[in-house]
PDB file of N, CA and C in Angstrom:
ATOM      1  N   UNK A   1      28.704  27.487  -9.879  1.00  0.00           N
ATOM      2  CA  UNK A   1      28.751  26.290  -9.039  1.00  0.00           C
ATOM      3  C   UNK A   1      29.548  25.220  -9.788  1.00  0.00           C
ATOM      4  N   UNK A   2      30.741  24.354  -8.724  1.00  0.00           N
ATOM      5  CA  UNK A   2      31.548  23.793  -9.865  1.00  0.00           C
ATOM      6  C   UNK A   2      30.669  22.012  -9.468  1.00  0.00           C
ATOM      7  N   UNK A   3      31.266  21.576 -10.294  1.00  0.00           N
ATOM      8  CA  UNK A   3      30.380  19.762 -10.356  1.00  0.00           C
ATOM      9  C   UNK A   3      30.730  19.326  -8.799  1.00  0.00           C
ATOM     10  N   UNK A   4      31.457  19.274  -8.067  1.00  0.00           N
ATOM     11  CA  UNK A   4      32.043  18.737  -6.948  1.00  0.00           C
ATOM     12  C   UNK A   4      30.478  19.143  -5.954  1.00  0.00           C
ATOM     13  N   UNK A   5      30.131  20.458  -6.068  1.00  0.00           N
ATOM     14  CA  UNK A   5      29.015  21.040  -4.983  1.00  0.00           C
ATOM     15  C   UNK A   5      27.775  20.640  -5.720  1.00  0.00           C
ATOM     16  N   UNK A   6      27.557  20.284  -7.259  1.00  0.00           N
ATOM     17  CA  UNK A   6      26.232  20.084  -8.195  1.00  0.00           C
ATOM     18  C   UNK A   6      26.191  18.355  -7.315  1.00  0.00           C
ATOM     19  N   UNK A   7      27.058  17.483  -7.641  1.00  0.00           N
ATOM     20  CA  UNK A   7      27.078  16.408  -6.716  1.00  0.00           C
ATOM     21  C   UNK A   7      26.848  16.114  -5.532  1.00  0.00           C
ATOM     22  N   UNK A   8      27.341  16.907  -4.873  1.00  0.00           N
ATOM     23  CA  UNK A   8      27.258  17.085  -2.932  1.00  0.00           C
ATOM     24  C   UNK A   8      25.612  17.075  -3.198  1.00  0.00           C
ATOM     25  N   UNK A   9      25.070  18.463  -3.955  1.00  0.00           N
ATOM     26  CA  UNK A   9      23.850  18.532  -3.917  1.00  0.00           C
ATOM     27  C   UNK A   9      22.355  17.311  -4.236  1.00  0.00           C
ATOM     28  N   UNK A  10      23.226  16.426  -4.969  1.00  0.00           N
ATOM     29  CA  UNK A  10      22.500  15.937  -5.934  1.00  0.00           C
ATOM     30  C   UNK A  10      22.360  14.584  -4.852  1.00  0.00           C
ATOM     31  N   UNK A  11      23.417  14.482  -3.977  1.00  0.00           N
ATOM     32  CA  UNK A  11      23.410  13.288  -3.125  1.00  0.00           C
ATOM     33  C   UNK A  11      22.635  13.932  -1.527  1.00  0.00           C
ATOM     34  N   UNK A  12      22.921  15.187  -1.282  1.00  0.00           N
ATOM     35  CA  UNK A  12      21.868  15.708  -0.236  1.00  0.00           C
ATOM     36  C   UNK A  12      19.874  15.647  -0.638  1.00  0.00           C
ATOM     37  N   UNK A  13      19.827  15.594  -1.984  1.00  0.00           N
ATOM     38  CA  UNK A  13      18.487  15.767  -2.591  1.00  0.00           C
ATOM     39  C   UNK A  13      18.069  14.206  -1.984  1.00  0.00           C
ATOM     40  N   UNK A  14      19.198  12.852  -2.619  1.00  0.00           N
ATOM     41  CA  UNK A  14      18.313  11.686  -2.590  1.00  0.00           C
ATOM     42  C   UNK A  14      17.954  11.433  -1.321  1.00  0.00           C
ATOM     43  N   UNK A  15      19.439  11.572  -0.596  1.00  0.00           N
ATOM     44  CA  UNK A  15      19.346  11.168   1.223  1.00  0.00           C
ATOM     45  C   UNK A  15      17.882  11.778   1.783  1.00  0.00           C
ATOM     46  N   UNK A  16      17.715  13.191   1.293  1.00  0.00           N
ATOM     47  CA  UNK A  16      16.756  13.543   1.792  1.00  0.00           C
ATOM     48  C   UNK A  16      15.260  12.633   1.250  1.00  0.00           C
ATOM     49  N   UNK A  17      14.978  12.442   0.043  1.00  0.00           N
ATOM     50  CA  UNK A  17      14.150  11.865  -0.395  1.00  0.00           C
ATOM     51  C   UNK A  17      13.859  10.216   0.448  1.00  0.00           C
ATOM     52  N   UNK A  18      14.940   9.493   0.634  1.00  0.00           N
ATOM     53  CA  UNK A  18      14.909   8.000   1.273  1.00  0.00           C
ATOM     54  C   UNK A  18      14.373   8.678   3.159  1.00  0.00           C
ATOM     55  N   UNK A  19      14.773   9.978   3.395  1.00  0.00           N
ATOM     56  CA  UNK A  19      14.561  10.239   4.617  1.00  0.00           C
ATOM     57  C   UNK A  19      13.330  10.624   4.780  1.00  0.00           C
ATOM     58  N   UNK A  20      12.355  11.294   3.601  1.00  0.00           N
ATOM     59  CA  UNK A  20      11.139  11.336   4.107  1.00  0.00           C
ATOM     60  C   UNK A  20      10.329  10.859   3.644  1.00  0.00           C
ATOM     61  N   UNK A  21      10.751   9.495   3.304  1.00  0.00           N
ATOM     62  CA  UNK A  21       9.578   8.228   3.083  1.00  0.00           C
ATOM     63  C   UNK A  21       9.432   8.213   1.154  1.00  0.00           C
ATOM     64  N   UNK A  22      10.169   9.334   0.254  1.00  0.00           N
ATOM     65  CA  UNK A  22       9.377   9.576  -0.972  1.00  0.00           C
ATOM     66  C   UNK A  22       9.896   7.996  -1.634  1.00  0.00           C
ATOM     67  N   UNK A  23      11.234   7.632  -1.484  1.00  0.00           N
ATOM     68  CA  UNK A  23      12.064   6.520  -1.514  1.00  0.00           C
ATOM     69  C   UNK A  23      12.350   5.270  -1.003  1.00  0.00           C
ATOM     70  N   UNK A  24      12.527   4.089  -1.162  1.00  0.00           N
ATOM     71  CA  UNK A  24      12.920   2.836  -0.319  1.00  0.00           C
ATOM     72  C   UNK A  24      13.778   2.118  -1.011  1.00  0.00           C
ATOM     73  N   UNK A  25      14.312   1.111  -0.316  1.00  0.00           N
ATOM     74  CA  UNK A  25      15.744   0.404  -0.742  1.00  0.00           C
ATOM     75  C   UNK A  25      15.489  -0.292  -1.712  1.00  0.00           C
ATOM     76  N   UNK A  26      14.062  -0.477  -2.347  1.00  0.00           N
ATOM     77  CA  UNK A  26      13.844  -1.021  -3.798  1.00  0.00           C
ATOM     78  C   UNK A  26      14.004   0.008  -4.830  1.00  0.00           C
ATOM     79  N   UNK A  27      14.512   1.855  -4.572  1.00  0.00           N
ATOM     80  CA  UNK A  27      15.277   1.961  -5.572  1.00  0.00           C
ATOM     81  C   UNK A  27      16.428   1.586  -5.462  1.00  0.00           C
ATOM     82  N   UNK A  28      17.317   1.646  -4.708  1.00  0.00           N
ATOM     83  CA  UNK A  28      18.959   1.001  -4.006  1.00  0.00           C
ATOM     84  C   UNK A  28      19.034   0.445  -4.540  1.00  0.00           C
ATOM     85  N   UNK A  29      17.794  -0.703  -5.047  1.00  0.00           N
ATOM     86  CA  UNK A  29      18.376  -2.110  -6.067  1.00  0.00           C
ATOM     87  C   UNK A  29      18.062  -1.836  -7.361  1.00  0.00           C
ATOM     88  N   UNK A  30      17.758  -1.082  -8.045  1.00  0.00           N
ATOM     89  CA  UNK A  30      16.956  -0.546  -8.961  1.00  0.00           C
ATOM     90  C   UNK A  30      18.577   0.303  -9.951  1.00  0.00           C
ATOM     91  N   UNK A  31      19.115   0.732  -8.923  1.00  0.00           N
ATOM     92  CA  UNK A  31      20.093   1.660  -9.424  1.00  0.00           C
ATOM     93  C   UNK A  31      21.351   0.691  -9.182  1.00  0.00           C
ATOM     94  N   UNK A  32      20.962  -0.486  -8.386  1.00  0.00           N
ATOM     95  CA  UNK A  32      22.193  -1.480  -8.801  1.00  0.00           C
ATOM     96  C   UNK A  32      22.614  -2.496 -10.002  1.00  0.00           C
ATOM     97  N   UNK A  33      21.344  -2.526 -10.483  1.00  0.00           N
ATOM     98  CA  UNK A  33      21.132  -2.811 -11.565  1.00  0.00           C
ATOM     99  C   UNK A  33      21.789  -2.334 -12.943  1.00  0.00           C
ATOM    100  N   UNK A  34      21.499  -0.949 -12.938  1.00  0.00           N
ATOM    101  CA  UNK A  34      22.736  -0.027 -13.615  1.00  0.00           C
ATOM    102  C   UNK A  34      24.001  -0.569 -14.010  1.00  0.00           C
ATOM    103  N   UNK A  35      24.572  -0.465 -14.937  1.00  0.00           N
ATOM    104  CA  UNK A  35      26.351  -0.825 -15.480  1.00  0.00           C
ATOM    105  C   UNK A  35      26.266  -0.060 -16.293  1.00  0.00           C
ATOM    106  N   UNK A  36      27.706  -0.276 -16.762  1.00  0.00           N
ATOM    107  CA  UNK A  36      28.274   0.694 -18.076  1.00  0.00           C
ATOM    108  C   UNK A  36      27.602   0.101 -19.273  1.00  0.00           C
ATOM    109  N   UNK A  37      26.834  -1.220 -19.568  1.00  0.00           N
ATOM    110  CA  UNK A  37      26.484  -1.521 -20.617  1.00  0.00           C
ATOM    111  C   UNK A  37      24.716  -1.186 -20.820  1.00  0.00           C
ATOM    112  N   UNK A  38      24.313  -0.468 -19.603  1.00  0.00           N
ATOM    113  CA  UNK A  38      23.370   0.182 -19.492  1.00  0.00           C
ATOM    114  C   UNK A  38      23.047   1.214 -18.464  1.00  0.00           C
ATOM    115  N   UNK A  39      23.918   2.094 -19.222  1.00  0.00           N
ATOM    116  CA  UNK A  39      23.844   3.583 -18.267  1.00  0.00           C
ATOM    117  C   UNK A  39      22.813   4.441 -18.074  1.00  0.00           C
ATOM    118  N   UNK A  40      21.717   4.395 -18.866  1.00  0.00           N
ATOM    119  CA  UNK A  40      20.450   5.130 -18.672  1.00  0.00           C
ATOM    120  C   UNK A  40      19.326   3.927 -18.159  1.00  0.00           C
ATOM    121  N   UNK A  41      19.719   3.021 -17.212  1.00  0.00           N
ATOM    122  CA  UNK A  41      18.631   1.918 -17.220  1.00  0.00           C
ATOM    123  C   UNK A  41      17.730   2.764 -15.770  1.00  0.00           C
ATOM    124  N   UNK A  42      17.712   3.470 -15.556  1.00  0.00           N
ATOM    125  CA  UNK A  42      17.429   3.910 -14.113  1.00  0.00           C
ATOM    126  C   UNK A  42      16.596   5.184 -14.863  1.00  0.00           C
ATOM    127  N   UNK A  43      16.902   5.593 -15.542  1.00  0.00           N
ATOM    128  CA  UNK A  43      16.309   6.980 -15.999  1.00  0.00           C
ATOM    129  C   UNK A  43      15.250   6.439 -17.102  1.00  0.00           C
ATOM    130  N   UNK A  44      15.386   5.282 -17.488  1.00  0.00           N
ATOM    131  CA  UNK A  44      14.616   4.262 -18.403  1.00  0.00           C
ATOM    132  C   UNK A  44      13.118   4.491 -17.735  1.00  0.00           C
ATOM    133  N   UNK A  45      13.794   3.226 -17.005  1.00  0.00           N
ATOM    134  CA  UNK A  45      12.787   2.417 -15.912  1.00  0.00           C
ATOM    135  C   UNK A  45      11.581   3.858 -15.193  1.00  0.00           C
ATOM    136  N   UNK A  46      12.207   4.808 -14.473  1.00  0.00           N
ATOM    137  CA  UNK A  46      11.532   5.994 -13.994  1.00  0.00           C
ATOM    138  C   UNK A  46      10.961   6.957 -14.930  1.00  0.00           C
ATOM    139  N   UNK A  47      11.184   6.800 -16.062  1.00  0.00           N
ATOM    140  CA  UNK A  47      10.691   7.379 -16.979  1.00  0.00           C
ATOM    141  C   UNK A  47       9.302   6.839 -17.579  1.00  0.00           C
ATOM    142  N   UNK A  48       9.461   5.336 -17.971  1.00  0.00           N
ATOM    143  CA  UNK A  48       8.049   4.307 -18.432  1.00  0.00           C
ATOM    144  C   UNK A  48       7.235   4.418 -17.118  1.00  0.00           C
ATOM    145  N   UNK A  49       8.011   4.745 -15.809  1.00  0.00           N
ATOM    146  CA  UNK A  49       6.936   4.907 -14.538  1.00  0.00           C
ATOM    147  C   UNK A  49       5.984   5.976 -14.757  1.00  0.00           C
ATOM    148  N   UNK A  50       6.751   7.035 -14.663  1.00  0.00           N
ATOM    149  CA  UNK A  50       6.297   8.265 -14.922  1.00  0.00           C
ATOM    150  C   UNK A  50       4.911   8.192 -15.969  1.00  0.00           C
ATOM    151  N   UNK A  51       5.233   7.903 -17.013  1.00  0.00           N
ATOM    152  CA  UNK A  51       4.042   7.598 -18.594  1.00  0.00           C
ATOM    153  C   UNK A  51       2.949   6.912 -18.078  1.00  0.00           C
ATOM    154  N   UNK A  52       3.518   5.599 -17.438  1.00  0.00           N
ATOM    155  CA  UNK A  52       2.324   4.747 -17.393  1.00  0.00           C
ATOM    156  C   UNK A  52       1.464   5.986 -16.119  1.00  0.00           C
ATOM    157  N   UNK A  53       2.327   5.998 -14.898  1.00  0.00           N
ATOM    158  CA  UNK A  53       1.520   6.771 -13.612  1.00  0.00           C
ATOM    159  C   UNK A  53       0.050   7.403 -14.749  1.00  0.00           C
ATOM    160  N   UNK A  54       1.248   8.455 -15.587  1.00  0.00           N
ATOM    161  CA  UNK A  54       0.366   9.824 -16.281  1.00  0.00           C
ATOM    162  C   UNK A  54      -1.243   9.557 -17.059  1.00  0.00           C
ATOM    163  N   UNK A  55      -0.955   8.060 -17.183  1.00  0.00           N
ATOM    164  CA  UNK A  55      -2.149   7.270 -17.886  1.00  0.00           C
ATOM    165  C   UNK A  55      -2.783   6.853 -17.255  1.00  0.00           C
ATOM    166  N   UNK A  56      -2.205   6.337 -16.115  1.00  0.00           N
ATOM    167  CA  UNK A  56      -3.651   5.814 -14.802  1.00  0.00           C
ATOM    168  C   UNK A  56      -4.169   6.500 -14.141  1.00  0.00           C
ATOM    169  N   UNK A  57      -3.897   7.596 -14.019  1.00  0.00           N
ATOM    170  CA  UNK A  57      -4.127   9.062 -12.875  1.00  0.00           C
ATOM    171  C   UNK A  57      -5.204   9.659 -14.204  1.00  0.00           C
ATOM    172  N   UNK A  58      -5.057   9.938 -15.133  1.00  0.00           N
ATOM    173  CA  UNK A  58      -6.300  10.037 -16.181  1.00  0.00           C
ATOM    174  C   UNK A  58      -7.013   9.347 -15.951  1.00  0.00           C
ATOM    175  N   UNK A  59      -7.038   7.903 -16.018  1.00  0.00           N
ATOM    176  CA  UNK A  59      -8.212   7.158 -16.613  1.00  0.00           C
ATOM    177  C   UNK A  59      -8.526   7.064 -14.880  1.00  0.00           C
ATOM    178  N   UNK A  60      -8.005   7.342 -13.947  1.00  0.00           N
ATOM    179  CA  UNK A  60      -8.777   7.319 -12.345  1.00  0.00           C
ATOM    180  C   UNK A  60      -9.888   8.820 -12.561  1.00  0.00           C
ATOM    181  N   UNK A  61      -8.823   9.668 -12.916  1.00  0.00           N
ATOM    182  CA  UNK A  61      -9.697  10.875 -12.815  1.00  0.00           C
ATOM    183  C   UNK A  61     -10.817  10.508 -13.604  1.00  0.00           C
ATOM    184  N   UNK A  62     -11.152   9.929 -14.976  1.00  0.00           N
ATOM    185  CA  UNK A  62     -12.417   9.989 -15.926  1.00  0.00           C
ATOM    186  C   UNK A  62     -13.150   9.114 -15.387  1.00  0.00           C
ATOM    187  N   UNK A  63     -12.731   7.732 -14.497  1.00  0.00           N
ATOM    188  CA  UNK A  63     -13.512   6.725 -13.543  1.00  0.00           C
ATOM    189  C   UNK A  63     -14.285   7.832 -12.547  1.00  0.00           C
ATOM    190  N   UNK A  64     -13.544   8.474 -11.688  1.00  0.00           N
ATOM    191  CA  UNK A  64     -14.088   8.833 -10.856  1.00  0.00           C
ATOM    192  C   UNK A  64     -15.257  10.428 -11.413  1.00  0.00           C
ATOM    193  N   UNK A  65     -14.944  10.333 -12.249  1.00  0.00           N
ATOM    194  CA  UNK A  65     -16.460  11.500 -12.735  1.00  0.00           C
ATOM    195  C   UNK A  65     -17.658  11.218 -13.102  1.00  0.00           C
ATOM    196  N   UNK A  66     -17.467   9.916 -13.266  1.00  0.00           N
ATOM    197  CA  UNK A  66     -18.981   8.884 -13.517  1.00  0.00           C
ATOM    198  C   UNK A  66     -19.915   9.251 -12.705  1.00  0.00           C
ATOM    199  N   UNK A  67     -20.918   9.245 -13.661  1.00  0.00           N
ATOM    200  CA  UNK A  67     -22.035   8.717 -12.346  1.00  0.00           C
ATOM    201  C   UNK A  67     -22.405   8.149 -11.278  1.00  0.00           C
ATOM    202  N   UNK A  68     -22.149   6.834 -11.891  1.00  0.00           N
ATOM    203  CA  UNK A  68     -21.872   5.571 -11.609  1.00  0.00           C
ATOM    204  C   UNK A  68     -20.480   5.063 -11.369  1.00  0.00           C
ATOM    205  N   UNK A  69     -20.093   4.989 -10.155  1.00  0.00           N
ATOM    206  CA  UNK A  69     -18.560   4.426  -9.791  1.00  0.00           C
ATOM    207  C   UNK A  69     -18.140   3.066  -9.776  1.00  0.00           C
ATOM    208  N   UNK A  70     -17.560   2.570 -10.846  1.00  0.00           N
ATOM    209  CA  UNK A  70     -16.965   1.377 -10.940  1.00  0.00           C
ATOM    210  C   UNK A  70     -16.357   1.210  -9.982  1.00  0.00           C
ATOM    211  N   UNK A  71     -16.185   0.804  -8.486  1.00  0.00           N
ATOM    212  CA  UNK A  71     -15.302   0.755  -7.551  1.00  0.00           C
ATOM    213  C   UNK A  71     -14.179  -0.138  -7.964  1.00  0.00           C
ATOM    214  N   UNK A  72     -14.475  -1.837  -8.682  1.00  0.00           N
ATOM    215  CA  UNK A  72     -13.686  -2.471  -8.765  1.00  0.00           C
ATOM    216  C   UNK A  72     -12.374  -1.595 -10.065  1.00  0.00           C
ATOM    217  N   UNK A  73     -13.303  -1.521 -11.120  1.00  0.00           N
ATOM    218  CA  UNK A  73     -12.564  -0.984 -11.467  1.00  0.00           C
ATOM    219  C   UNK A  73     -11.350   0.406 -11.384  1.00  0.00           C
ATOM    220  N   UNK A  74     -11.617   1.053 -10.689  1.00  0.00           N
ATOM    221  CA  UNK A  74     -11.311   2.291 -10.042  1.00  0.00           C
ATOM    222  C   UNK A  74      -9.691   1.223  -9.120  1.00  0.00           C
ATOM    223  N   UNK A  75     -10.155   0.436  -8.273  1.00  0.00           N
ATOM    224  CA  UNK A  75      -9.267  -0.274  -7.582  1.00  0.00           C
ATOM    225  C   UNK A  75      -8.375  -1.061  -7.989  1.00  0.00           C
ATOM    226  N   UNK A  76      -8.383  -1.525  -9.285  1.00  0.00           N
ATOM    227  CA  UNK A  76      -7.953  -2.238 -10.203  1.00  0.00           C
ATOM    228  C   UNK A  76      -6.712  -0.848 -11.040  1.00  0.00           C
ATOM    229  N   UNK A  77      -7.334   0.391 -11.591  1.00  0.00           N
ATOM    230  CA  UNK A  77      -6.215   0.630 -11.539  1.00  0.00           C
ATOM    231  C   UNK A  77      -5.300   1.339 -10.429  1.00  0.00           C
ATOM    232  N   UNK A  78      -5.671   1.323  -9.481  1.00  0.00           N
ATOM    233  CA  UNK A  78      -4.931   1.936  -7.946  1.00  0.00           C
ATOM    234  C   UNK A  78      -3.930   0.598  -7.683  1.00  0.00           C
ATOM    235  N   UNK A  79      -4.488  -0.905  -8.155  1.00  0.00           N
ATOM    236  CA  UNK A  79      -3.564  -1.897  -7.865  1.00  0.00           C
ATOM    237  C   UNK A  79      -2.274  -1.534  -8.249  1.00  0.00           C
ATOM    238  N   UNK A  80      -2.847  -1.340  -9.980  1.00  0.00           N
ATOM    239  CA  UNK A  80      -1.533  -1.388 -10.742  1.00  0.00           C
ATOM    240  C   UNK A  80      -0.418  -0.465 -10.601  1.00  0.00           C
ATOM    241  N   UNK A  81      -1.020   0.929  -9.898  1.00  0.00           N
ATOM    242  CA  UNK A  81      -0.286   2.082  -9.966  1.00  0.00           C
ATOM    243  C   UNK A  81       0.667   1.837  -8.173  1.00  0.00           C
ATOM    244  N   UNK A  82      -0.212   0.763  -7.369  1.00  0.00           N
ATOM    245  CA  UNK A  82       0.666   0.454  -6.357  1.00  0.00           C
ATOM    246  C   UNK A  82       1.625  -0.794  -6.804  1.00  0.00           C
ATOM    247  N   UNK A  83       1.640  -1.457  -7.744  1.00  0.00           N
ATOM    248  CA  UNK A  83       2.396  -2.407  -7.709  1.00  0.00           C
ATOM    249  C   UNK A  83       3.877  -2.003  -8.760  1.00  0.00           C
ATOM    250  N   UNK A  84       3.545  -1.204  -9.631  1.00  0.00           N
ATOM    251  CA  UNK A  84       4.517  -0.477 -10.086  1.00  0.00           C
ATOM    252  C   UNK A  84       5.456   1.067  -9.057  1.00  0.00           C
ATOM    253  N   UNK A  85       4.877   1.884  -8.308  1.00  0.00           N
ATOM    254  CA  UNK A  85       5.255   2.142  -7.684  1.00  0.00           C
ATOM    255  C   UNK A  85       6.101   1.375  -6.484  1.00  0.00           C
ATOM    256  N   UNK A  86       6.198   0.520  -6.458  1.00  0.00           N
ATOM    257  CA  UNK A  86       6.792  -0.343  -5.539  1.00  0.00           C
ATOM    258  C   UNK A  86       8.268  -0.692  -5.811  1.00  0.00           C
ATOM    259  N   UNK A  87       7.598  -1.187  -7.606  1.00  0.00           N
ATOM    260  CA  UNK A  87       8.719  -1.857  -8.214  1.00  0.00           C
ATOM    261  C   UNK A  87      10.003  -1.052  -8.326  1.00  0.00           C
ATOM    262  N   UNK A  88       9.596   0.515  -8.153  1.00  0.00           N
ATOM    263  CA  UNK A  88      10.360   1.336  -8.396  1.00  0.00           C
ATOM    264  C   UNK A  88      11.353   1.648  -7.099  1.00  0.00           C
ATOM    265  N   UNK A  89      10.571   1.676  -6.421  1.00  0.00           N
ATOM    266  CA  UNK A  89      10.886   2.383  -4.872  1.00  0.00           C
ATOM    267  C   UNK A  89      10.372   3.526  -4.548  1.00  0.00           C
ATOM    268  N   UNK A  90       9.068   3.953  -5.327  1.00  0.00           N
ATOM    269  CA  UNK A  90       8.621   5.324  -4.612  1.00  0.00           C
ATOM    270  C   UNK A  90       7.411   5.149  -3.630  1.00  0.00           C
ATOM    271  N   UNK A  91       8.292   4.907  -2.620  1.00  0.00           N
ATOM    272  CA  UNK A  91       7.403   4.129  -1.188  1.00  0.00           C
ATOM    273  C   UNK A  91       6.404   5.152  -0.860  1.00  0.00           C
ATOM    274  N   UNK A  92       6.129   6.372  -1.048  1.00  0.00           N
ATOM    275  CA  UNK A  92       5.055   7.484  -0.722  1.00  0.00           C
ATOM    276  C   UNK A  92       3.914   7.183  -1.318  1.00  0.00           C
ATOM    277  N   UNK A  93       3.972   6.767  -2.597  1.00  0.00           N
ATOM    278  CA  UNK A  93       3.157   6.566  -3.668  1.00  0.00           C
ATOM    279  C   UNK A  93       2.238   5.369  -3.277  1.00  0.00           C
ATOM    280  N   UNK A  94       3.000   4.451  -3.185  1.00  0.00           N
ATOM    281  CA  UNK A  94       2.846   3.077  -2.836  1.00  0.00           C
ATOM    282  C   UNK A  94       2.114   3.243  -1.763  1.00  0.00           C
ATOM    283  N   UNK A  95       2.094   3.780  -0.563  1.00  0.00           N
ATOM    284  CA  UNK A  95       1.043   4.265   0.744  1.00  0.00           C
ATOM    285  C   UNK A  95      -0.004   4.733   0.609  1.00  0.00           C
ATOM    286  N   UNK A  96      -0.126   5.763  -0.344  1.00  0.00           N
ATOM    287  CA  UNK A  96      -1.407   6.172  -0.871  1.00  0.00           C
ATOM    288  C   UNK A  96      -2.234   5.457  -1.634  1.00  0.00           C
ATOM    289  N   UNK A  97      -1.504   4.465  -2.349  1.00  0.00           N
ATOM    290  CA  UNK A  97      -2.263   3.898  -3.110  1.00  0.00           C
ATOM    291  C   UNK A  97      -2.686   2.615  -2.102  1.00  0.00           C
ATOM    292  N   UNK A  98      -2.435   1.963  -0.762  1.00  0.00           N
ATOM    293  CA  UNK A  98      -3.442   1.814  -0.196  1.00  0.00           C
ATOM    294  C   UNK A  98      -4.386   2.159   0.741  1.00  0.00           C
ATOM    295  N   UNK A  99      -3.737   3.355   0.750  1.00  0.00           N
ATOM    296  CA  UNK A  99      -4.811   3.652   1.814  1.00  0.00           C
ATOM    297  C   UNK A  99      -6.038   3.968   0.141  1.00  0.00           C
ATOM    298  N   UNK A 100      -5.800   4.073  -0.666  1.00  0.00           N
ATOM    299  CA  UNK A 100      -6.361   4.440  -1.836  1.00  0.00           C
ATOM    300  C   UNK A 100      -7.728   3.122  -2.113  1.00  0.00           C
ATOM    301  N   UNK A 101      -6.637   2.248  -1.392  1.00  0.00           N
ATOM    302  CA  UNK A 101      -7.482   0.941  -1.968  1.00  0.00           C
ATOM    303  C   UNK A 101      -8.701   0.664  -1.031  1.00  0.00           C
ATOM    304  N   UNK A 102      -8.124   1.259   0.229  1.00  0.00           N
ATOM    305  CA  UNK A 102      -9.311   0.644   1.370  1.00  0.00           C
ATOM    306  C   UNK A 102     -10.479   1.551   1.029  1.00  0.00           C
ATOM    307  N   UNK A 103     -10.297   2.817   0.715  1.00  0.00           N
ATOM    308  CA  UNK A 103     -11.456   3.526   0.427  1.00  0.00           C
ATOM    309  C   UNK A 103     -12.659   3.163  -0.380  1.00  0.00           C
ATOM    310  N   UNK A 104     -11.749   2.465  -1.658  1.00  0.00           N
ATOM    311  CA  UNK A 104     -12.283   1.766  -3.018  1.00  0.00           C
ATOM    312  C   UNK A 104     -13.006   0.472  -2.064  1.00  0.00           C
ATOM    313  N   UNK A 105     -12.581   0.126  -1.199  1.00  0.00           N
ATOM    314  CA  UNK A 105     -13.322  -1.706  -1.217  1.00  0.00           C
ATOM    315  C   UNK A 105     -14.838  -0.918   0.266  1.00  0.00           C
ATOM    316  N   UNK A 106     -14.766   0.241   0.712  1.00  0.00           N
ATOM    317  CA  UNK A 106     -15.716   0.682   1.511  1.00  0.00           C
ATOM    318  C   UNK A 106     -16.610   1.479   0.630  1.00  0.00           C
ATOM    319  N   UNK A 107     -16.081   1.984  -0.432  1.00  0.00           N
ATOM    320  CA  UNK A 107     -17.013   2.367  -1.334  1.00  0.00           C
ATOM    321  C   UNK A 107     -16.949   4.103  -1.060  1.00  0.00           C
ATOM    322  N   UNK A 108     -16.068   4.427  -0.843  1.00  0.00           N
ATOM    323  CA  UNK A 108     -15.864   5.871   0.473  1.00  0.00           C
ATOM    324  C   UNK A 108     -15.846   6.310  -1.111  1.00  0.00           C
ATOM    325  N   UNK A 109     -16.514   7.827  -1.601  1.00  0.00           N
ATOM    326  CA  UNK A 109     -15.877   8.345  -3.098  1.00  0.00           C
ATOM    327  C   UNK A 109     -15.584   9.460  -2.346  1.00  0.00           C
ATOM    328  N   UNK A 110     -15.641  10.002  -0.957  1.00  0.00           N
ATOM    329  CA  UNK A 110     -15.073  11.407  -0.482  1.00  0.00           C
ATOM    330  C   UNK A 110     -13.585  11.101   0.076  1.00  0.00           C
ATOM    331  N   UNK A 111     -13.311   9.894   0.202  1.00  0.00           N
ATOM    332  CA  UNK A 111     -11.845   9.429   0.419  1.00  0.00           C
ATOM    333  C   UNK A 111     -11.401   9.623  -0.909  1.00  0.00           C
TER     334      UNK A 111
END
């Protein structure tokens, strides 16, 4: 496969991604941001997403094995993991995490 079709591909992957919601135009600005005096700022940025996500999705999972369910807390980090998802543009994420939230403020733990 020569680079011309690795490209075609690589631009059919995102279109598709902004098309089924995984994406929104707050990455568009995210990747406008980008220049030659910072060419990995996009792979940066999605990368510290990625870490932090990997750390709140733990400490949700060890919240939610309690006994005792901290709701606020539990919701507190669902805030953070929606307000960084946002920042990014991964608008899928960002949906779940409220419908994530309404569960947390009804107290739902089978949601």
């Amino acid at each position: 496969m020569d680079l011309v079709q690795l490209q075609r591909q690589f631009v059919d992957y995102k279109t598709s991604l902004y098309h089924e919601g995984f994406l929104d135009e707050q990455f568009t600005q995210l990747q406008e941001l980008q220049d030659e005096n910072n060419p990995d700022f996009v792979v940066e940025v999605v990368s510290l997403f990625f870490e932090d996500s990997e750390r709140l999705l733990n400490e949700l999972a060890r919240a939610l094995e309690q006994q005792n369910i901290d709701y606020k807390r539990i919701d507190a980090h669902v805030h953070q993991l929606k307000g960084s998802s946002s920042s990014i543009g991964a608008q899928r994420v960002q949906k779940v995490c409220i419908a994530f939230r309404n569960y947390c403020e009804e107290q739902n733990v089978e949601g």
